[in-house]
Protein backbone atom coordinates (compact mmCIF):
# COMPACT_ATOMS: atom_id res chain seq x y z
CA UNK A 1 -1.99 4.29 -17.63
CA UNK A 2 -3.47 1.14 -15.68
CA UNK A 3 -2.61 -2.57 -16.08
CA UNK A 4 -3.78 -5.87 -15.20
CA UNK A 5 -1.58 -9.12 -16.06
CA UNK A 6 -3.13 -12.48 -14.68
CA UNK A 7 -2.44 -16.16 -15.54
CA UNK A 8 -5.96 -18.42 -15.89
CA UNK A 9 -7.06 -21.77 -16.39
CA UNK A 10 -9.47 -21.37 -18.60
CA UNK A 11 -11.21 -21.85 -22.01
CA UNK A 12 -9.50 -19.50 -24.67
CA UNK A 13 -12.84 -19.21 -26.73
CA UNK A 14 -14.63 -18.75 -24.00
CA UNK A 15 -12.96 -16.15 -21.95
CA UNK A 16 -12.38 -14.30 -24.90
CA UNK A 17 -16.34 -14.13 -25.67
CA UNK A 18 -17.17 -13.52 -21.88
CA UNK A 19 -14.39 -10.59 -21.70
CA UNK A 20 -15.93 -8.84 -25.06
CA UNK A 21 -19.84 -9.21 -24.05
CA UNK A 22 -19.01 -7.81 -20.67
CA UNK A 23 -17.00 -4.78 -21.59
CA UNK A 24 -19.65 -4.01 -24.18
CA UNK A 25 -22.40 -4.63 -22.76
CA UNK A 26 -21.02 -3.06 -19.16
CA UNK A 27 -20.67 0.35 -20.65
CA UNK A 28 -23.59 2.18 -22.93
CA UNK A 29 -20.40 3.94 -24.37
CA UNK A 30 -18.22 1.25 -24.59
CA UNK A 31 -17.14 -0.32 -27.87
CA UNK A 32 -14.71 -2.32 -29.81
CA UNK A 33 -12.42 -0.27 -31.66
CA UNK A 34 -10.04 -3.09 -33.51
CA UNK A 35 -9.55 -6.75 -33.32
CA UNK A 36 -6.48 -9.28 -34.31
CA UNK A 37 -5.90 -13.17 -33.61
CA UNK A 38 -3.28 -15.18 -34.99
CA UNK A 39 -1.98 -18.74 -33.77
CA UNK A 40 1.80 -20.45 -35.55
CA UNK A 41 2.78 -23.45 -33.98
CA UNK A 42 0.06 -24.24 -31.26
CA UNK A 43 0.60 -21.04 -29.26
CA UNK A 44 -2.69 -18.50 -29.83
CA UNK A 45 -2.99 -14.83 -29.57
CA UNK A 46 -6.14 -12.40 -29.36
CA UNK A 47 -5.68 -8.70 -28.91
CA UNK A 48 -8.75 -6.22 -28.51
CA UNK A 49 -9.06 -2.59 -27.81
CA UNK A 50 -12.18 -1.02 -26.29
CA UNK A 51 -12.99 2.49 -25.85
CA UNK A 52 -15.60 4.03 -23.63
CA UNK A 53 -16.41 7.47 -22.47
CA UNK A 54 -15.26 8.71 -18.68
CA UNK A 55 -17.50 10.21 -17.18
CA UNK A 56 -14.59 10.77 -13.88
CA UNK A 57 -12.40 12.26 -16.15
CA UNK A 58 -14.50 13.82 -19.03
CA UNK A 59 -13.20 11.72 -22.04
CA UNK A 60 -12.89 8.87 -23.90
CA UNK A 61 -9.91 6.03 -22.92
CA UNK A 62 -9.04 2.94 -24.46
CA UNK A 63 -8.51 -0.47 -22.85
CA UNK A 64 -6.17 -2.94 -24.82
CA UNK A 65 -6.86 -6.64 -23.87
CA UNK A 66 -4.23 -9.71 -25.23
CA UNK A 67 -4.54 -13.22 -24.40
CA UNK A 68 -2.00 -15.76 -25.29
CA UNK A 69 -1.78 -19.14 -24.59
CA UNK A 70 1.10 -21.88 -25.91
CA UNK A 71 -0.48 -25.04 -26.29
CA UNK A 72 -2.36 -26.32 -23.00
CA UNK A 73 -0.97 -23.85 -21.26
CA UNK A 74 -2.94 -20.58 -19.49
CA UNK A 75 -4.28 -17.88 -20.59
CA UNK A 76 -1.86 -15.58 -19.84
CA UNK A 77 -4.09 -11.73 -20.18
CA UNK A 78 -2.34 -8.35 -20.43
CA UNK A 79 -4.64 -5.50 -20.13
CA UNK A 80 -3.77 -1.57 -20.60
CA UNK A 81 -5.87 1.02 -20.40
CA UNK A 82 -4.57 4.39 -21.58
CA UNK A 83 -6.37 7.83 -22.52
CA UNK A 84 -7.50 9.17 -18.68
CA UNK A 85 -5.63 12.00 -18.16
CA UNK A 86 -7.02 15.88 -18.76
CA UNK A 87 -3.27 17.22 -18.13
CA UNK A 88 -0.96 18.74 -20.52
CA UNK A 89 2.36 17.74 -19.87
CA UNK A 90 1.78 15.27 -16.62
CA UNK A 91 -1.25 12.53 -15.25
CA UNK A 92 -3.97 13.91 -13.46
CA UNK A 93 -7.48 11.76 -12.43
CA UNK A 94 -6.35 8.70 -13.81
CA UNK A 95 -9.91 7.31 -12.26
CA UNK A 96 -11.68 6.29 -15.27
CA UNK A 97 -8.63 4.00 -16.29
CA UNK A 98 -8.62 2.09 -13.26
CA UNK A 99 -12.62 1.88 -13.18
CA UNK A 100 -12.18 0.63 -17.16
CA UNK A 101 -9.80 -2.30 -15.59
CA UNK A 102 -12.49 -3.16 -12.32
CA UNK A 103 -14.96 -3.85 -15.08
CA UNK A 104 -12.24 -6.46 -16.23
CA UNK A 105 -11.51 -7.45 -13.19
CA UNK A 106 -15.41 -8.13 -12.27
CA UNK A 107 -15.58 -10.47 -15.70
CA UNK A 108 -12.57 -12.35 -14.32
């Protein structure tokens, strides 16, 4: 497992859109598995998970993005990725997780 927290000042919308064209279009594998937004009270929340295939490690991983932002706030991101491993009972080449996350961190 990888992860990536940052803090922006940016457009909610707009990151949002920018982080879901990249990863899908960055990746002839890649695709968006499941979706969910909800907002209560001026505070917004978007959660995505992608899935691609590794070609490092020989399988398909999965990348879970959130944003949230309260108000005027940032946009606070949390991204996971999760699924690299070949191993039975322990982690071994973890490398398409964290090359999942660069692609992130590129769009960023």
């Amino acid at each position: 497992m990888a992860k990536l927290e940052r803090a922006l000042q940016e457009n909610f919308d707009g990151l949002l859109a920018r982080i879901e064209q990249g990863i899908l279009e960055g990746s002839v594998s890649a695709s968006l598995e499941a979706s969910s937004d909800f907002s209560e009270g001026g505070a917004r929340c978007s959660v995505r998970v992608f899935e691609r295939y590794s070609y490092a490690g020989g399988n398909r991983l999965s990348m879970s993005v959130t944003l949230f932002q309260s108000g005027g706030g940032p946009v606070h991101l949390s991204a996971i990725t999760a699924g690299g491993s070949q191993a039975l009972l322990f982690k071994i080449n973890t490398w398409g997780e964290e090359a999942f996350l660069d692609k992130l961190r590129e769009l960023l």
